[in-house]
N, C-alpha and C. Protein backbone atom coordinates (compact mmCIF):
# COMPACT_ATOMS: atom_id res chain seq x y z
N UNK A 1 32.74 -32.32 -9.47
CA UNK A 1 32.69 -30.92 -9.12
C UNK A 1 31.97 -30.15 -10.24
N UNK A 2 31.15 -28.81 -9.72
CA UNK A 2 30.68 -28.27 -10.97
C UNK A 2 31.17 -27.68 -11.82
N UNK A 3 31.16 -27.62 -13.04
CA UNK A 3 32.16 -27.30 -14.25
C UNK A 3 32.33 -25.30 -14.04
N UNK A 4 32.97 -25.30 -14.33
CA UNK A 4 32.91 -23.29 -14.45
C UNK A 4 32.08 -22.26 -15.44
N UNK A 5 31.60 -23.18 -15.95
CA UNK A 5 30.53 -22.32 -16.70
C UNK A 5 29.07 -22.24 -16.19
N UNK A 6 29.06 -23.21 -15.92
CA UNK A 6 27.71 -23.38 -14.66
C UNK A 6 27.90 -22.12 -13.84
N UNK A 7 28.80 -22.21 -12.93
CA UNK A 7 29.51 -21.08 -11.69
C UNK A 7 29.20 -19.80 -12.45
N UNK A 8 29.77 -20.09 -13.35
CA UNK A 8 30.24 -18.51 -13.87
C UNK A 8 28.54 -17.92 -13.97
N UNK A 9 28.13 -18.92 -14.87
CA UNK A 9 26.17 -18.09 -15.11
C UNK A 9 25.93 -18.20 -13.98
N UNK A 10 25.87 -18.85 -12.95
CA UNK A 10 25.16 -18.99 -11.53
C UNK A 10 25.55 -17.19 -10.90
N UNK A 11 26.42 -17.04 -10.88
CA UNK A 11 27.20 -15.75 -10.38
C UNK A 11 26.62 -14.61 -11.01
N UNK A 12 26.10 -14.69 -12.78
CA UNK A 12 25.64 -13.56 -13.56
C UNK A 12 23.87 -13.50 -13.25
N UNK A 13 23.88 -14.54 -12.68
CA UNK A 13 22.12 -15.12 -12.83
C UNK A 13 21.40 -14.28 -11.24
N UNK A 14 22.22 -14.50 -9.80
CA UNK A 14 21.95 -14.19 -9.07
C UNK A 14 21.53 -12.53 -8.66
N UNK A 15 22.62 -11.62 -9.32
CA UNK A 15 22.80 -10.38 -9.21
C UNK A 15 21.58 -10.07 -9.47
N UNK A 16 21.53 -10.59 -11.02
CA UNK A 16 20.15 -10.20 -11.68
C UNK A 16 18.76 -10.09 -11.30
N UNK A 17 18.49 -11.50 -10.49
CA UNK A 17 17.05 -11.51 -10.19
C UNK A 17 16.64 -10.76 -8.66
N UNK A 18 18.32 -10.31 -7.91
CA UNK A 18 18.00 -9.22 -7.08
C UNK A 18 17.85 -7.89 -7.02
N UNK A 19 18.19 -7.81 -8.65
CA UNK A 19 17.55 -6.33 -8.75
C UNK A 19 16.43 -6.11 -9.39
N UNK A 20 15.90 -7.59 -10.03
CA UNK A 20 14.70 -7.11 -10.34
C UNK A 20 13.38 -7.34 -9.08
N UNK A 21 14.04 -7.94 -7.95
CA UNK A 21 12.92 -8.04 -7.24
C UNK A 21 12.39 -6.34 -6.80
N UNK A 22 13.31 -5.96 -5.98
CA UNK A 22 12.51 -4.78 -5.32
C UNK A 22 12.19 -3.87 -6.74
N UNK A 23 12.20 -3.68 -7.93
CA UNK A 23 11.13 -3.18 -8.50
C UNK A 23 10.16 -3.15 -8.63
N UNK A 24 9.77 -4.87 -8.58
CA UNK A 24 8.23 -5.38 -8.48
C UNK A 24 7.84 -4.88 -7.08
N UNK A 25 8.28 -4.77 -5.79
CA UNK A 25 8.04 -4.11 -4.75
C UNK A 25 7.64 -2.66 -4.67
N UNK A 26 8.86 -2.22 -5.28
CA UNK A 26 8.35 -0.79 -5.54
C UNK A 26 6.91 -0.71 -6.30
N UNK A 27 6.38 -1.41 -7.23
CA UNK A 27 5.19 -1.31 -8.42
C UNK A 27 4.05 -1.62 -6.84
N UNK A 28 4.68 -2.15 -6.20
CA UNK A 28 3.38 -3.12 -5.25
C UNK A 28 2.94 -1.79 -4.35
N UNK A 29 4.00 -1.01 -3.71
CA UNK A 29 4.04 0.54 -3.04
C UNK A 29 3.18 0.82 -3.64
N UNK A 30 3.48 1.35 -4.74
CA UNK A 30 2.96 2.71 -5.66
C UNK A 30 1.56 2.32 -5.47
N UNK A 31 0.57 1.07 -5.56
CA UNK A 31 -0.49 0.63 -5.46
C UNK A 31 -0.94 0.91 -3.99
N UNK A 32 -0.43 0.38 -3.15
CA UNK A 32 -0.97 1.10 -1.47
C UNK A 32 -1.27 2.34 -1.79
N UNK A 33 -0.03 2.72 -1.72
CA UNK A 33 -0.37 4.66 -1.26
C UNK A 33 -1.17 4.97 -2.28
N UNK A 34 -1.35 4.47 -3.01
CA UNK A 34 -2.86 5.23 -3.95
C UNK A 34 -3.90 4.89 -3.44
N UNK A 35 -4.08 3.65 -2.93
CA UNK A 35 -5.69 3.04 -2.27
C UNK A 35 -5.36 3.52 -1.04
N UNK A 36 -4.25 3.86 -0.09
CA UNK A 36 -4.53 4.80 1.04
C UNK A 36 -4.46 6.33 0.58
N UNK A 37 -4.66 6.74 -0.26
CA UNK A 37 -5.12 8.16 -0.58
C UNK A 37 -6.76 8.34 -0.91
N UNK A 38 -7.31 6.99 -1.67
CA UNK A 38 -8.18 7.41 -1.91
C UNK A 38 -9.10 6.93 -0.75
N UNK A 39 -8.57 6.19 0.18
CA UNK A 39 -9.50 5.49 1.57
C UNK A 39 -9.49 7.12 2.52
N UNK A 40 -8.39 7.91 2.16
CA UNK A 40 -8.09 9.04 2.97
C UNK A 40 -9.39 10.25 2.34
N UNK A 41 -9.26 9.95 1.41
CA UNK A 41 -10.18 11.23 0.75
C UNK A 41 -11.68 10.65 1.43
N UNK A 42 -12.15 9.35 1.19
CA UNK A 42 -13.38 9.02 1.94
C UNK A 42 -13.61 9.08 3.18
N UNK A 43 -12.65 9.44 3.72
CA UNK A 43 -12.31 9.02 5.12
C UNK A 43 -12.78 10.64 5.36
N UNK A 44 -12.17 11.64 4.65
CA UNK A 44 -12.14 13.08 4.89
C UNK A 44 -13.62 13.71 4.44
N UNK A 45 -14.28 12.74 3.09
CA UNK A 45 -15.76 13.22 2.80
C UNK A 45 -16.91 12.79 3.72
N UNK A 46 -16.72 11.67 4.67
CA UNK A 46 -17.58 10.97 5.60
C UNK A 46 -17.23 11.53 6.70
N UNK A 47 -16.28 12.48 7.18
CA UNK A 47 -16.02 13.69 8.35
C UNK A 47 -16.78 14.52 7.69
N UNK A 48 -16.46 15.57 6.95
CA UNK A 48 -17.44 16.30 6.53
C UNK A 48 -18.62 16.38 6.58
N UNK A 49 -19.12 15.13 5.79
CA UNK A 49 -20.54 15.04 5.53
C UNK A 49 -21.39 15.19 6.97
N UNK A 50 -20.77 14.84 8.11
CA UNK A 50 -21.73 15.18 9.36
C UNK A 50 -22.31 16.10 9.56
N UNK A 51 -21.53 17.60 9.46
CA UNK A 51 -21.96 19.32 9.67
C UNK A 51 -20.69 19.82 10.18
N UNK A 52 -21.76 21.11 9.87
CA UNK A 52 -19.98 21.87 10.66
C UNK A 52 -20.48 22.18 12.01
N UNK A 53 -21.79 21.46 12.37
CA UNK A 53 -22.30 21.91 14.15
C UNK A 53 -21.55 20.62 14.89
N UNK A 54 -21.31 19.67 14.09
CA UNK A 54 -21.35 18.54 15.02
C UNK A 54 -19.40 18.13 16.02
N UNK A 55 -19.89 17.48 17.24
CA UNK A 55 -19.01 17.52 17.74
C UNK A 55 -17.73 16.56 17.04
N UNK A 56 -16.35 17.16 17.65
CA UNK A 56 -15.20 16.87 16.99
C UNK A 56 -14.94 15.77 16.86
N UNK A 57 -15.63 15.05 17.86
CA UNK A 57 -15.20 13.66 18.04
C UNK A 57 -16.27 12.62 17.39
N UNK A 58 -16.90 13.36 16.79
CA UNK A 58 -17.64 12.46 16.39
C UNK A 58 -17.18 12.63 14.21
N UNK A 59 -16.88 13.39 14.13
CA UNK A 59 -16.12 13.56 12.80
C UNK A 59 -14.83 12.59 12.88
N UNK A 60 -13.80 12.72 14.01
CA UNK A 60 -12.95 11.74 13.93
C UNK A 60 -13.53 9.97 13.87
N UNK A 61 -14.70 9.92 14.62
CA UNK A 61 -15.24 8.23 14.65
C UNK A 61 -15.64 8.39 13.49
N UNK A 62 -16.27 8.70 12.86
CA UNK A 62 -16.96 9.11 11.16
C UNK A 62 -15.50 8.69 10.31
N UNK A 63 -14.81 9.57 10.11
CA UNK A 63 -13.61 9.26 9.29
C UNK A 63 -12.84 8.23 9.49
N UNK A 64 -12.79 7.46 10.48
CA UNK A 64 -11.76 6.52 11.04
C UNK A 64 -12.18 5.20 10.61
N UNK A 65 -13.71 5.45 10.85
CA UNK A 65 -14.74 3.92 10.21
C UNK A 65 -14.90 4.17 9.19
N UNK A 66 -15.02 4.96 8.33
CA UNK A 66 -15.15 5.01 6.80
C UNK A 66 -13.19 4.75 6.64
N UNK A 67 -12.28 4.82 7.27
CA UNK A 67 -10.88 4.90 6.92
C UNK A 67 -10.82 3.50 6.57
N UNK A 68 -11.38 2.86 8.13
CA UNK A 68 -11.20 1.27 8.06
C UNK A 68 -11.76 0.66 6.64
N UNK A 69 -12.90 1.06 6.76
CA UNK A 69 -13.80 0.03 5.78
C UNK A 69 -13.12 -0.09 4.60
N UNK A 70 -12.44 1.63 3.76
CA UNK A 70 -12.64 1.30 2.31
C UNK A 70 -11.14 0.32 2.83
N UNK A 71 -10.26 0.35 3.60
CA UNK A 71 -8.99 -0.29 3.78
C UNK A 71 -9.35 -1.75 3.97
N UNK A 72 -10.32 -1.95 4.23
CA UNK A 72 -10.11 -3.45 4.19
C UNK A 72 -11.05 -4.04 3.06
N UNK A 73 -11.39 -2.86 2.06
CA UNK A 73 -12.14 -3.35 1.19
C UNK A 73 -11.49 -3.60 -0.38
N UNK A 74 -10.27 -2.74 0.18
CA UNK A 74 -8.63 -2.65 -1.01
C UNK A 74 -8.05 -3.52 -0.66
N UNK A 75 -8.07 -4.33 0.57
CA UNK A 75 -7.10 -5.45 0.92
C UNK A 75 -5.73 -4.92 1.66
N UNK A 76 -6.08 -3.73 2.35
CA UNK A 76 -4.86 -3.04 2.78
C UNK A 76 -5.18 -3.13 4.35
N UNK A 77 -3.73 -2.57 5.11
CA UNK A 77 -3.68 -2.86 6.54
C UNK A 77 -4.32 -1.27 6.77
N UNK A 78 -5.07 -0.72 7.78
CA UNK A 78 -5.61 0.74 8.11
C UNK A 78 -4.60 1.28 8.98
């Protein structure tokens, strides 16, 4: 049978490495939403850049394909 000191660290050991996981998760977040802010800002300068004559829907296809691109160019889902 296993001795109790084994047990005992097994018991102190587990807690531990579950709280350090979702920190590293959290660090992994903080990295998305920054590369989807800045895919958002390109997304919002490649709407723009069309005119202010041009039709609405064509600013949304403009922003949506510039949304995609820089997103799959960060390695992120769009």
């Amino acid at each position: 049978m296993l001795n109790a000191k084994f047990l005992f660290g097994l018991a102190l050991l587990i807690p531990l490495l579950g709280a350090a996981m979702p920190a590293e998760a959290a660090k992994a977040k903080v990295d998305i939403t920054a590369a989807r802010a800045a895919c958002f800002e390109q997304a919002q300068a490649a709407a723009n850049a069309v005119g202010p004559g041009a039709p609405i829907a064509e600013k949304q296809a403009r922003g949506a394909d510039a949304y995609r691109q820089c997103c799959f160019k960060a390695g992120i889902r769009p």
